[in-house]
PDB file of N, CA and C in Angstrom:
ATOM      1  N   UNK A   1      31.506  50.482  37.215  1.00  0.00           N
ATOM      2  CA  UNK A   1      30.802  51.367  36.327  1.00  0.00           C
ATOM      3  C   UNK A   1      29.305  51.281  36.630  1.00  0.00           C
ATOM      4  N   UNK A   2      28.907  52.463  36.596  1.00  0.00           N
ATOM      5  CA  UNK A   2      27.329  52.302  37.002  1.00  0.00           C
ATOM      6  C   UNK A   2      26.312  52.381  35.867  1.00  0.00           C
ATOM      7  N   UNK A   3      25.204  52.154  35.801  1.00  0.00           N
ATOM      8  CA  UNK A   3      24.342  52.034  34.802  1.00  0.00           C
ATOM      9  C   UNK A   3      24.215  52.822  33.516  1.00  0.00           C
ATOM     10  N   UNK A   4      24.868  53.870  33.560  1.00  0.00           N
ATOM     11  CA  UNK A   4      24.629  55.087  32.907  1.00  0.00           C
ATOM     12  C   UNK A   4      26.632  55.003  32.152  1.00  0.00           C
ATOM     13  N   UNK A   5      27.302  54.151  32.280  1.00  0.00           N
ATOM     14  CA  UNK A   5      28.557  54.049  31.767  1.00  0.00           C
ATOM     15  C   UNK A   5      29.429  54.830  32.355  1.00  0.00           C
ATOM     16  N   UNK A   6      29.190  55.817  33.623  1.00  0.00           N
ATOM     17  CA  UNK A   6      29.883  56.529  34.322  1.00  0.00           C
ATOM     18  C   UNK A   6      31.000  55.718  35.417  1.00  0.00           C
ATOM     19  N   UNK A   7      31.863  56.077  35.638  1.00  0.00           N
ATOM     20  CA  UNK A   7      32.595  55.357  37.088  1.00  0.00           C
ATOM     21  C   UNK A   7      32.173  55.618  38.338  1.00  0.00           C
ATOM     22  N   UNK A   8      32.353  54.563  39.106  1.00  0.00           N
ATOM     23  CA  UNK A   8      31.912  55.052  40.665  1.00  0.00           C
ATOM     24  C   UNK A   8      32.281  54.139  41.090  1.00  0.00           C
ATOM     25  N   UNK A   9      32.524  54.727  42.625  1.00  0.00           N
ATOM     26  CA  UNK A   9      33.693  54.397  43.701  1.00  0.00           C
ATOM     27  C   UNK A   9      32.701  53.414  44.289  1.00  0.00           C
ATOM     28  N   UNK A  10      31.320  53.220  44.689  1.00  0.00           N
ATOM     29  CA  UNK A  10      30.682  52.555  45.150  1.00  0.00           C
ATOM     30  C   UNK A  10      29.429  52.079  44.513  1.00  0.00           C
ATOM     31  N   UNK A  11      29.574  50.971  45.290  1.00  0.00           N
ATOM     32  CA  UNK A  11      27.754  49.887  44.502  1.00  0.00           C
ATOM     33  C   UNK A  11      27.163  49.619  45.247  1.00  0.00           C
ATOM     34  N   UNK A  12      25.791  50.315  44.930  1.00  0.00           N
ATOM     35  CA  UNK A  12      24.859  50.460  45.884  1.00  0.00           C
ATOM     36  C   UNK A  12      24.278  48.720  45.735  1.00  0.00           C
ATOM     37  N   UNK A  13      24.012  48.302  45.014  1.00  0.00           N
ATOM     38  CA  UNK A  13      23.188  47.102  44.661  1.00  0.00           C
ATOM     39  C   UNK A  13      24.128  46.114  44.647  1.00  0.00           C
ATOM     40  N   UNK A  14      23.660  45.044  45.719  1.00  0.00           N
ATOM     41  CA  UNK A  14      23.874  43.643  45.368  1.00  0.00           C
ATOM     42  C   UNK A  14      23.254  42.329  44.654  1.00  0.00           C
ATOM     43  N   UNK A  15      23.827  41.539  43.765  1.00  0.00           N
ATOM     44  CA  UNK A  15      23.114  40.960  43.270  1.00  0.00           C
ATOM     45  C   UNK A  15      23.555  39.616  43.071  1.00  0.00           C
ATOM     46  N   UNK A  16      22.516  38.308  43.052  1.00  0.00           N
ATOM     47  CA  UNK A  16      22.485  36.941  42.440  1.00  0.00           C
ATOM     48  C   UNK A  16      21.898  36.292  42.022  1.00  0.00           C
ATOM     49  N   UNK A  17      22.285  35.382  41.736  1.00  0.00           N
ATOM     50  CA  UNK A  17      21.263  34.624  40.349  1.00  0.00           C
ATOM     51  C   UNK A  17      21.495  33.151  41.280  1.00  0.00           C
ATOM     52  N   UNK A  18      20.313  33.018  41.229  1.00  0.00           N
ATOM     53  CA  UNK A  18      19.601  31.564  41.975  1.00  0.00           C
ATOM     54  C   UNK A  18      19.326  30.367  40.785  1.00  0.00           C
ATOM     55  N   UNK A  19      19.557  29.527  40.848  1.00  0.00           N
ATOM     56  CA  UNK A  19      19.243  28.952  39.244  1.00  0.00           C
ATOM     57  C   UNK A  19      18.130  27.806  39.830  1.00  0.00           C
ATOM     58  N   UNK A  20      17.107  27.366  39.093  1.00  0.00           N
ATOM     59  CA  UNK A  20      16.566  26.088  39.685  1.00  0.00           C
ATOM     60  C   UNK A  20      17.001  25.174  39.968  1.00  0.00           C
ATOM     61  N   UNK A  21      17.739  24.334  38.812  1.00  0.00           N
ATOM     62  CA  UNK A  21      18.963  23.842  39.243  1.00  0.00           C
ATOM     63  C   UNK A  21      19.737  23.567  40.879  1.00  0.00           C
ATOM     64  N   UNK A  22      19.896  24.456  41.133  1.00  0.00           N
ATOM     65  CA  UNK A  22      20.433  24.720  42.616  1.00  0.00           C
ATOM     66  C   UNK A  22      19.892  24.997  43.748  1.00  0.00           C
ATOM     67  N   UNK A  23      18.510  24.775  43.548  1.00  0.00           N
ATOM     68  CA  UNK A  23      17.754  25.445  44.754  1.00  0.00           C
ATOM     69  C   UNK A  23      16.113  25.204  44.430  1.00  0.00           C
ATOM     70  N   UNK A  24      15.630  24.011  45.095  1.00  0.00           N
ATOM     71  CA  UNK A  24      13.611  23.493  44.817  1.00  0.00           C
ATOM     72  C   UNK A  24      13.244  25.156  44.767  1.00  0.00           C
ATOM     73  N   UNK A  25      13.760  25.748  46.190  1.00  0.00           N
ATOM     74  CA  UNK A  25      12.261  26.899  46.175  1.00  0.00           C
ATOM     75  C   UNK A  25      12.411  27.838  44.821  1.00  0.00           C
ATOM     76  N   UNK A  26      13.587  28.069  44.151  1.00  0.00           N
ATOM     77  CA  UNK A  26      13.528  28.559  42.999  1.00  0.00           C
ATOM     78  C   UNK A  26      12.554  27.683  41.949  1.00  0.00           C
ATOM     79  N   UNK A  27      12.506  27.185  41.764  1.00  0.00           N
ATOM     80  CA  UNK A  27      11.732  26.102  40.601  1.00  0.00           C
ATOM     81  C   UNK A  27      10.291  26.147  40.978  1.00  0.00           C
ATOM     82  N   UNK A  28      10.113  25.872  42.617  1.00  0.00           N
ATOM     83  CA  UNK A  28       8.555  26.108  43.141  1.00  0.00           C
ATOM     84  C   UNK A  28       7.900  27.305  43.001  1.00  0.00           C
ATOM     85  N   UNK A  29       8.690  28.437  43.157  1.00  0.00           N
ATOM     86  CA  UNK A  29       8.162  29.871  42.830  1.00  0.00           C
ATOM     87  C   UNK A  29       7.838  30.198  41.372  1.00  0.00           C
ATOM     88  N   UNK A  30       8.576  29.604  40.469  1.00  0.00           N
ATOM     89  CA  UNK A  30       8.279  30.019  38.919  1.00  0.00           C
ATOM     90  C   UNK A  30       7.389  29.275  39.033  1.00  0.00           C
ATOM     91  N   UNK A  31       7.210  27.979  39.282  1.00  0.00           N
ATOM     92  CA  UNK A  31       5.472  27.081  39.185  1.00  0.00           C
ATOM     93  C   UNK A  31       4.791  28.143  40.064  1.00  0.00           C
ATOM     94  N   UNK A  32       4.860  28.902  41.563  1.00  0.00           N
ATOM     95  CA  UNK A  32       3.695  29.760  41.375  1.00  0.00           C
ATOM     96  C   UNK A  32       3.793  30.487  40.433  1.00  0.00           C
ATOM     97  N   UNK A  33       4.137  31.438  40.133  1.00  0.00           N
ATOM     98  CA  UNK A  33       4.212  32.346  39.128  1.00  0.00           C
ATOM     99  C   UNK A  33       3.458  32.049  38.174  1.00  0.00           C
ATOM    100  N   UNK A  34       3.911  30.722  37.473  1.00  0.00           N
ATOM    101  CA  UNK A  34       3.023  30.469  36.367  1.00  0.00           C
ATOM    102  C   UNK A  34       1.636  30.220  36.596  1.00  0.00           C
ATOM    103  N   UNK A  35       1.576  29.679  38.449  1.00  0.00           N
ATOM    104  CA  UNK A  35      -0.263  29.525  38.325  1.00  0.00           C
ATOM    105  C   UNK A  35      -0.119  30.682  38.721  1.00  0.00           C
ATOM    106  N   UNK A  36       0.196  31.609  39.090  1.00  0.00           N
ATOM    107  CA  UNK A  36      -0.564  32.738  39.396  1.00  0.00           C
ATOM    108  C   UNK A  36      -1.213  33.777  38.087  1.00  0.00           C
ATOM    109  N   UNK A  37       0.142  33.966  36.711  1.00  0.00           N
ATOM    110  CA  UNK A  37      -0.178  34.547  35.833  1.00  0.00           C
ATOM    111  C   UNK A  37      -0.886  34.302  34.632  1.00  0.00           C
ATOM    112  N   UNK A  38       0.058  32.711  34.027  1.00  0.00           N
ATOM    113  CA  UNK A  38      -0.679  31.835  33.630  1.00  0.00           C
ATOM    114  C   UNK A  38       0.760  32.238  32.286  1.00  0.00           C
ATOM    115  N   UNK A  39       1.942  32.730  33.119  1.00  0.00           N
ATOM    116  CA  UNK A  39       3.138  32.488  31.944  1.00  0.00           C
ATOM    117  C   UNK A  39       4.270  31.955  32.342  1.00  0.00           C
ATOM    118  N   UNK A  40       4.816  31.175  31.344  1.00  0.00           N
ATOM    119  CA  UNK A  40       5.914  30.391  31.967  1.00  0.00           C
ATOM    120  C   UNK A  40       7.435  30.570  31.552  1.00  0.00           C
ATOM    121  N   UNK A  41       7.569  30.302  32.711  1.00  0.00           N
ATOM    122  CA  UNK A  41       9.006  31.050  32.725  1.00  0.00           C
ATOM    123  C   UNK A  41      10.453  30.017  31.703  1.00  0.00           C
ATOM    124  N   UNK A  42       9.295  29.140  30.743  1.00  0.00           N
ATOM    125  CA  UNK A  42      10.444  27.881  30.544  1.00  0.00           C
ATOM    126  C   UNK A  42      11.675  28.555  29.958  1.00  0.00           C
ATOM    127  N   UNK A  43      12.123  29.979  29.622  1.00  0.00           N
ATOM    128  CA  UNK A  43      13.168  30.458  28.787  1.00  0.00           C
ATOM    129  C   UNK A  43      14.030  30.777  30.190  1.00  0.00           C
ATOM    130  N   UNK A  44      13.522  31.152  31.262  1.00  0.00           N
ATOM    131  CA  UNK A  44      14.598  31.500  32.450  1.00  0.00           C
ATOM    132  C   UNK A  44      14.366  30.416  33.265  1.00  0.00           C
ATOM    133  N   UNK A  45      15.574  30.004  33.812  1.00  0.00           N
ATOM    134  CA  UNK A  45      15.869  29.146  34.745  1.00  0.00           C
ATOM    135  C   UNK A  45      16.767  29.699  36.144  1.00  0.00           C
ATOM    136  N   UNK A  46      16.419  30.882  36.251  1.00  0.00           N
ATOM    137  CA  UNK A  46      17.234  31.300  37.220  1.00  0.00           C
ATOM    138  C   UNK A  46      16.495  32.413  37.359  1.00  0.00           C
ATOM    139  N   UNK A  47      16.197  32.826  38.906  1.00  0.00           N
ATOM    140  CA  UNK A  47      16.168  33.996  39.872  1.00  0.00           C
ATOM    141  C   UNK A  47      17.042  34.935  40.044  1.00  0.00           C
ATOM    142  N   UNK A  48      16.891  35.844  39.645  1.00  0.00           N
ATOM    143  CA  UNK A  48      17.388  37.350  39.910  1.00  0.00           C
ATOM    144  C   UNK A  48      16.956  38.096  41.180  1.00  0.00           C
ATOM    145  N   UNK A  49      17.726  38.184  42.427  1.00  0.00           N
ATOM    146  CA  UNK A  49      17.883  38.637  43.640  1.00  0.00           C
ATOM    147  C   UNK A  49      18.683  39.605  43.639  1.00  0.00           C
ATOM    148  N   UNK A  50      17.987  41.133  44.230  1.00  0.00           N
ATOM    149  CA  UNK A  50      18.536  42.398  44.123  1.00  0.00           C
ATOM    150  C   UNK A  50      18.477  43.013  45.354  1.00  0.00           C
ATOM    151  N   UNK A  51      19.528  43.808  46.001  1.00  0.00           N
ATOM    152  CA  UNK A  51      19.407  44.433  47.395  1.00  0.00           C
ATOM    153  C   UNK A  51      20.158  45.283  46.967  1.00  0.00           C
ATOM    154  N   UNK A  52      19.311  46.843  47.104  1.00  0.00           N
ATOM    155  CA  UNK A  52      20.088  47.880  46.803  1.00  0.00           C
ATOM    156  C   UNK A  52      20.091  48.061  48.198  1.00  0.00           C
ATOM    157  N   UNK A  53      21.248  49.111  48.504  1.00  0.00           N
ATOM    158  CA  UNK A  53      21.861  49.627  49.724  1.00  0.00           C
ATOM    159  C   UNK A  53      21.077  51.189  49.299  1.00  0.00           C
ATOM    160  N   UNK A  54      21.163  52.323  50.344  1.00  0.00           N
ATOM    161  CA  UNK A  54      20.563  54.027  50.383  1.00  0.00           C
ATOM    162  C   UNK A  54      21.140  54.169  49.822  1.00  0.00           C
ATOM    163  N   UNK A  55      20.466  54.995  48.753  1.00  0.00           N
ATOM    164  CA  UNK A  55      20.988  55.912  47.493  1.00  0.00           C
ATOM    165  C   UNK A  55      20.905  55.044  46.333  1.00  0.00           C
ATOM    166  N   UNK A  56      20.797  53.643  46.063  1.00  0.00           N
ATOM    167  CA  UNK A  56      20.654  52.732  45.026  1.00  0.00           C
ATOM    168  C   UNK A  56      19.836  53.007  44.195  1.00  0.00           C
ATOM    169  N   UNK A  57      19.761  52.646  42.582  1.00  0.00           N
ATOM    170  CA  UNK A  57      18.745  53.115  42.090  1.00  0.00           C
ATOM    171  C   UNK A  57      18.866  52.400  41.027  1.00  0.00           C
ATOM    172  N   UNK A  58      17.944  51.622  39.841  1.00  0.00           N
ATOM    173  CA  UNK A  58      18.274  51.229  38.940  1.00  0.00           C
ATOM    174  C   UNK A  58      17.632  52.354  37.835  1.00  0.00           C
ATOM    175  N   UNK A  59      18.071  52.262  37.055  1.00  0.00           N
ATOM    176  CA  UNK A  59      18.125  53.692  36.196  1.00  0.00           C
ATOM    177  C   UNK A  59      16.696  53.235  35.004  1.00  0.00           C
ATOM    178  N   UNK A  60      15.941  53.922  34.961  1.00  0.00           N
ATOM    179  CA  UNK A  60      15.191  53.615  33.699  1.00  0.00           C
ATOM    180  C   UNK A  60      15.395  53.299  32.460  1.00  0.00           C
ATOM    181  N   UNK A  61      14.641  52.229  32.023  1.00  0.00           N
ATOM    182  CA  UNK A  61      15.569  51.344  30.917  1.00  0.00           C
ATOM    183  C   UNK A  61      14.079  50.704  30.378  1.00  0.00           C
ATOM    184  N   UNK A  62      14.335  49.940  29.067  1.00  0.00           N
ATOM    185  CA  UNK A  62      13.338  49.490  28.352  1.00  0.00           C
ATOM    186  C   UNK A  62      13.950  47.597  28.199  1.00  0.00           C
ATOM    187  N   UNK A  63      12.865  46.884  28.234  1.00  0.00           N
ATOM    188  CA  UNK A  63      13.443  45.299  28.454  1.00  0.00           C
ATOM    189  C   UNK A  63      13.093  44.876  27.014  1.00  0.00           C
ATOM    190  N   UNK A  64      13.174  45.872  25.981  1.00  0.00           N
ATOM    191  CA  UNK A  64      12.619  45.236  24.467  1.00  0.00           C
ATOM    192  C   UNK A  64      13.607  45.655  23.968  1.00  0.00           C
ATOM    193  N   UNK A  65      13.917  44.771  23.188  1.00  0.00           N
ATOM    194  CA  UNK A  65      15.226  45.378  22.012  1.00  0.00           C
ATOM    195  C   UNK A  65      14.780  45.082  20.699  1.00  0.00           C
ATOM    196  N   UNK A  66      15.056  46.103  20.154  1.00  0.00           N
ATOM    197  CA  UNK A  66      15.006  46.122  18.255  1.00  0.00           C
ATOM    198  C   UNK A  66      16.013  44.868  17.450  1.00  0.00           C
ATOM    199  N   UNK A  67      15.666  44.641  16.341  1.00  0.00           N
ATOM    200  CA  UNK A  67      16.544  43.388  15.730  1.00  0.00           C
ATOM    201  C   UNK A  67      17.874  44.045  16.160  1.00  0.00           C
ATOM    202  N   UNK A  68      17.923  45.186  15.617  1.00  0.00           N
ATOM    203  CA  UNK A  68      19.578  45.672  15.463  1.00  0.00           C
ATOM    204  C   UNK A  68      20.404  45.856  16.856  1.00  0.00           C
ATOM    205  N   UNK A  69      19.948  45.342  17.748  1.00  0.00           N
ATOM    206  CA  UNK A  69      20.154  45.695  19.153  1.00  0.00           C
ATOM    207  C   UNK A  69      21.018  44.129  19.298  1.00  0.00           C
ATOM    208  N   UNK A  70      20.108  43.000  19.057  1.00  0.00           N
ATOM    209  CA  UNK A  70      20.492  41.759  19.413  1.00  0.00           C
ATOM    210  C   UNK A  70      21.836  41.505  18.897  1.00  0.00           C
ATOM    211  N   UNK A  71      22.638  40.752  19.919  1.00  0.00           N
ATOM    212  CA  UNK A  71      23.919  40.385  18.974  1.00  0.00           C
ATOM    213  C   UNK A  71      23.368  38.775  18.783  1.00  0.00           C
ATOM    214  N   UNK A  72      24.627  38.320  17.409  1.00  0.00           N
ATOM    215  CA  UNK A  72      24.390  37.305  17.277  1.00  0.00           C
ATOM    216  C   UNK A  72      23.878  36.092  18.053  1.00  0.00           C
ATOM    217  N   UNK A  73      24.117  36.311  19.387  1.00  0.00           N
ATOM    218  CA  UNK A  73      24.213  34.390  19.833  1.00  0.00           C
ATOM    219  C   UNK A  73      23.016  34.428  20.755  1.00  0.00           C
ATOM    220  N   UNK A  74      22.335  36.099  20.570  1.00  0.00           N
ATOM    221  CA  UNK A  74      21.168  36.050  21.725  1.00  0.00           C
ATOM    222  C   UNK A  74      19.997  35.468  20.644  1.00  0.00           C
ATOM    223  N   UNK A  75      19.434  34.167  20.761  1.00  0.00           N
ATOM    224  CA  UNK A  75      18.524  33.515  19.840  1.00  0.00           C
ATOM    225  C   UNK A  75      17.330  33.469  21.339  1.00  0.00           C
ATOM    226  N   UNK A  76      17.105  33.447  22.272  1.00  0.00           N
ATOM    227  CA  UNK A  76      15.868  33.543  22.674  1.00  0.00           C
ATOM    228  C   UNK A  76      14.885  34.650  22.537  1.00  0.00           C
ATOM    229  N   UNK A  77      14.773  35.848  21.672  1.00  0.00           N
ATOM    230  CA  UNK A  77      13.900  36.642  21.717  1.00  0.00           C
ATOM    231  C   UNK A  77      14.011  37.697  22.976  1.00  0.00           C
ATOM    232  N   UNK A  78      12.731  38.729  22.516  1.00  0.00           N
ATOM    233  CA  UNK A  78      12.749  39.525  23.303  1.00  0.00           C
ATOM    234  C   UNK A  78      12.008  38.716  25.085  1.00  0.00           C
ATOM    235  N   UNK A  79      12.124  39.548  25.924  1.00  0.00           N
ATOM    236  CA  UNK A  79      11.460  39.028  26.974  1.00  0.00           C
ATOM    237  C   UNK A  79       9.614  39.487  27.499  1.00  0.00           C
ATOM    238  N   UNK A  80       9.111  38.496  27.290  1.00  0.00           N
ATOM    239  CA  UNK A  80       7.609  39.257  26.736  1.00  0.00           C
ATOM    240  C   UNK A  80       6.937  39.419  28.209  1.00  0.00           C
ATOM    241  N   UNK A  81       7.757  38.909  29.004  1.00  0.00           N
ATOM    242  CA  UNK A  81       6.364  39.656  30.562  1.00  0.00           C
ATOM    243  C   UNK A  81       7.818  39.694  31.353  1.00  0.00           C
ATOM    244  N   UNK A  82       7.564  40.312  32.502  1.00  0.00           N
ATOM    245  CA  UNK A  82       8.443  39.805  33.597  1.00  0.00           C
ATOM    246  C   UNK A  82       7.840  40.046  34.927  1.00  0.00           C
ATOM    247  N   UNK A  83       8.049  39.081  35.889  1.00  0.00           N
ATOM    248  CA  UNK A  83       7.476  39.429  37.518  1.00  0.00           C
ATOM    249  C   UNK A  83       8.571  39.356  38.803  1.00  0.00           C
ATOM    250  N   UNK A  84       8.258  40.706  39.073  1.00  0.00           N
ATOM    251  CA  UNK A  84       9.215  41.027  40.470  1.00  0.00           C
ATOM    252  C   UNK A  84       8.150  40.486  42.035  1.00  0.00           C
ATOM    253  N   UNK A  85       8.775  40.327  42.593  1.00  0.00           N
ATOM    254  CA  UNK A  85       8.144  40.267  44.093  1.00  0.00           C
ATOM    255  C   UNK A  85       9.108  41.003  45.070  1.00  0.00           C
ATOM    256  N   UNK A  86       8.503  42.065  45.702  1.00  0.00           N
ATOM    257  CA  UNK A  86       9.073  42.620  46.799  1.00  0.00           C
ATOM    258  C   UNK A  86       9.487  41.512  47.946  1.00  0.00           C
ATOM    259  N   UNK A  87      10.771  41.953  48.632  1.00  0.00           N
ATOM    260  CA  UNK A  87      11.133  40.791  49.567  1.00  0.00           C
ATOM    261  C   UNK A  87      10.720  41.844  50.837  1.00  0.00           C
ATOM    262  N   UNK A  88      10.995  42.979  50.772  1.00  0.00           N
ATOM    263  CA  UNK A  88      10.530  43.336  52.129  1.00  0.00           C
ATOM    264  C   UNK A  88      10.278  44.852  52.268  1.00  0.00           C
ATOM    265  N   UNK A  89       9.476  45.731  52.752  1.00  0.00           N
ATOM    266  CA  UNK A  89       8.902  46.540  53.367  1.00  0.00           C
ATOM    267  C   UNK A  89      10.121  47.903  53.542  1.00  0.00           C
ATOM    268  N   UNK A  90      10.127  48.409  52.786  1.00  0.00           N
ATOM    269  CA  UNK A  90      10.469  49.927  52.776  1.00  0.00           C
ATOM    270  C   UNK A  90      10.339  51.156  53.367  1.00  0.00           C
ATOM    271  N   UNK A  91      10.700  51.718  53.954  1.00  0.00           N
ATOM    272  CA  UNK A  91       9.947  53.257  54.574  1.00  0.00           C
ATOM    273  C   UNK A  91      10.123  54.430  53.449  1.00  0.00           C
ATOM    274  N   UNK A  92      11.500  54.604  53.151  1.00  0.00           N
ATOM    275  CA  UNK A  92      11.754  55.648  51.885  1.00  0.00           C
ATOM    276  C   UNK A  92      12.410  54.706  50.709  1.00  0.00           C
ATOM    277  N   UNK A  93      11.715  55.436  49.306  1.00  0.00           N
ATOM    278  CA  UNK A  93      12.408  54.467  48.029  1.00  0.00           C
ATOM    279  C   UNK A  93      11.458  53.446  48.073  1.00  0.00           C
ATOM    280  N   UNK A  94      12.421  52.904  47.290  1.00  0.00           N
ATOM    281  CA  UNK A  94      12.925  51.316  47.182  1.00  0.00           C
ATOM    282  C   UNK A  94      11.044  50.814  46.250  1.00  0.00           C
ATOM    283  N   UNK A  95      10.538  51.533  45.451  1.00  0.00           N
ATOM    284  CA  UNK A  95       9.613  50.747  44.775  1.00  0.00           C
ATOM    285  C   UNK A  95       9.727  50.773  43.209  1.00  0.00           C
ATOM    286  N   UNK A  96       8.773  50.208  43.083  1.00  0.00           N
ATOM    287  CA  UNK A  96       8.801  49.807  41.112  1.00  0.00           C
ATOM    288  C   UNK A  96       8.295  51.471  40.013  1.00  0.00           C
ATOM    289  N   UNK A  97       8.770  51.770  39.601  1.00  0.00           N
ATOM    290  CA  UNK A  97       8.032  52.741  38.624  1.00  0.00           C
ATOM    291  C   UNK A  97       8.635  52.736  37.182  1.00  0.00           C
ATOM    292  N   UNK A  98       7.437  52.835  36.428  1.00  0.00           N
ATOM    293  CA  UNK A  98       7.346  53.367  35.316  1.00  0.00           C
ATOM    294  C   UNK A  98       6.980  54.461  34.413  1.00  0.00           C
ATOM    295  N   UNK A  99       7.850  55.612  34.950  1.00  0.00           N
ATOM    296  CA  UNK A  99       7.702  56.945  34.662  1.00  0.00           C
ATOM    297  C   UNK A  99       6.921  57.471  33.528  1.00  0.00           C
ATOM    298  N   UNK A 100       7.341  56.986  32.174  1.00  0.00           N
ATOM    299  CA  UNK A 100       6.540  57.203  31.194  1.00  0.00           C
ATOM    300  C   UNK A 100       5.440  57.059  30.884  1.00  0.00           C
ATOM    301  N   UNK A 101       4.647  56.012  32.040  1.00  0.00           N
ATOM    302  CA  UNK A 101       3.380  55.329  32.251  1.00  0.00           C
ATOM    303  C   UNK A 101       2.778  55.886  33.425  1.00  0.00           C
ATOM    304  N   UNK A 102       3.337  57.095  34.200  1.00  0.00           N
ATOM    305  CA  UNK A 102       2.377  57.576  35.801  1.00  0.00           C
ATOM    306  C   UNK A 102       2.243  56.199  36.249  1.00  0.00           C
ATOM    307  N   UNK A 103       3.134  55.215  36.447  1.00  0.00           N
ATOM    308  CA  UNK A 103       3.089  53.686  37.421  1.00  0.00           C
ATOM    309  C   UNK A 103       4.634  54.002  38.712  1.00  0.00           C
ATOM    310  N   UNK A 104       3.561  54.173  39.971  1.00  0.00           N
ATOM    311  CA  UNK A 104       4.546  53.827  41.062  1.00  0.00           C
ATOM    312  C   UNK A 104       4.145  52.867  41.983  1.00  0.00           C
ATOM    313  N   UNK A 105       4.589  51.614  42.430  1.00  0.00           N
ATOM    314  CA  UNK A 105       3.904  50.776  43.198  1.00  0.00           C
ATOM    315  C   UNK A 105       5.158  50.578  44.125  1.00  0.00           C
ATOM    316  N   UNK A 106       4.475  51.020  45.170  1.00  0.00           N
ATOM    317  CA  UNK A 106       5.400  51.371  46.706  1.00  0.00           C
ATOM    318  C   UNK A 106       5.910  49.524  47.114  1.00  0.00           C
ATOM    319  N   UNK A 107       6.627  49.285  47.786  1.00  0.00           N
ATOM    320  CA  UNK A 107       7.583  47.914  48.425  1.00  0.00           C
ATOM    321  C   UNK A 107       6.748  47.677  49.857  1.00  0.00           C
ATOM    322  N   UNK A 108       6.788  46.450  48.890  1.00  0.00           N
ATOM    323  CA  UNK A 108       5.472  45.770  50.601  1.00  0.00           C
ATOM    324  C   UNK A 108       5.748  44.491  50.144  1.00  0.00           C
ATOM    325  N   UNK A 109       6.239  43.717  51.322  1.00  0.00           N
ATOM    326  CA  UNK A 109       7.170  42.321  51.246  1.00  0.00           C
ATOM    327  C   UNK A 109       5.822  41.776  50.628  1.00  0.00           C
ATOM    328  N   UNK A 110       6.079  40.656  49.355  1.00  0.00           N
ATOM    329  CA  UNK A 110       5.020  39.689  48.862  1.00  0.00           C
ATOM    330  C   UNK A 110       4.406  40.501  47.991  1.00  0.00           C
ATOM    331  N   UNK A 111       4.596  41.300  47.636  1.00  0.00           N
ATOM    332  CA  UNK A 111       3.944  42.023  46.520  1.00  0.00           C
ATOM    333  C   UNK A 111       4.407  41.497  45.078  1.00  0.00           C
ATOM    334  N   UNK A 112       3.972  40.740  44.748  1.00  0.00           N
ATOM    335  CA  UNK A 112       4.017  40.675  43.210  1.00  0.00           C
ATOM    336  C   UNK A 112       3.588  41.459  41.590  1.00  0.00           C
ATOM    337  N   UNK A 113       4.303  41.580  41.609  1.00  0.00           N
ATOM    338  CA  UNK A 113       4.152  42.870  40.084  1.00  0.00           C
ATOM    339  C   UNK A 113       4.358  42.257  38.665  1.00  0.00           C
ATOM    340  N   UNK A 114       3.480  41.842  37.862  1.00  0.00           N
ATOM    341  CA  UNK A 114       3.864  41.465  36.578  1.00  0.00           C
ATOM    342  C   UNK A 114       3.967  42.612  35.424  1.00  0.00           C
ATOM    343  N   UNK A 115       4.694  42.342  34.572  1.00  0.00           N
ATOM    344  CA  UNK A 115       4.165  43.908  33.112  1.00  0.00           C
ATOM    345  C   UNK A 115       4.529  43.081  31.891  1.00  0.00           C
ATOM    346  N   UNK A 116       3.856  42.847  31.173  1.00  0.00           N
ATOM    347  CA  UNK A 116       4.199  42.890  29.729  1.00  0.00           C
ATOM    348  C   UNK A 116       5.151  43.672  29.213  1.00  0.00           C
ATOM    349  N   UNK A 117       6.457  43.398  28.515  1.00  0.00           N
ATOM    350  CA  UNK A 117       7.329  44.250  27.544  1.00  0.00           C
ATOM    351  C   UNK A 117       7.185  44.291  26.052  1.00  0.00           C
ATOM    352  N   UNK A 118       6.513  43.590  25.669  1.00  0.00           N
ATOM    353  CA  UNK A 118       5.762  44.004  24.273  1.00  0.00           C
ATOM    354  C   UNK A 118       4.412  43.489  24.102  1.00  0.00           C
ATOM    355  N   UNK A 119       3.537  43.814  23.680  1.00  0.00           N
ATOM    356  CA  UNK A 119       1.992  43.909  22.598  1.00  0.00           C
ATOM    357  C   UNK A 119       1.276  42.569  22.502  1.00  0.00           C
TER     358      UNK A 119
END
């Protein structure tokens, strides 16, 4: 099922979760992160690694949820920043936007992108 609750025969995007736990350079990168931004990641302990395949797309979406959104057992809150880093260099696609905001920032390996999701 694809993002939008529709069926489909194919998935463009691959994905895994790196945990610190399992891997120094995961744990060393959130310590940059945190010197770089100056926020810490102590609520995630794991890396999110994404490779969409042509035609992939993640669909526009909002990372804040209203009380009535949360189910019971989610007790960490909303997620108040988040930072992507491009892994590598694009020709067509493949960058960050935030449509509602005129924000497109094109894929250039090492690019780090932070955003605030709430105030």
């Amino acid at each position: 099922m694809d993002d939008d609750g529709e069926h489909s025969d194919v998935d463009f995007r691959v994905e895994v979760m790196i945990y610190d736990s399992e891997n120094r350079m995961v744990k060393d990168l959130h310590s940059l992160i945190k010197d770089i931004t100056g926020l810490s990641p102590d609520t995630e302990d794991y890396l999110q690694v994404v490779k969409y395949r042509p035609g992939g797309a993640f669909s526009p979406h909002l990372d804040f949820y209203e009380d009535a959104q949360k189910d019971e057992e989610y007790d960490r809150g909303n997620r108040v920043a988040q930072a992507m880093i491009f892994l590598s260099d694009v020709k067509l696609g493949g960058g960050f936007a935030m449509p509602d905001l005129g924000i497109y920032i094109p894929p250039k390996a090492g690019t780090l992108v932070v955003w605030h999701n709430v105030d």
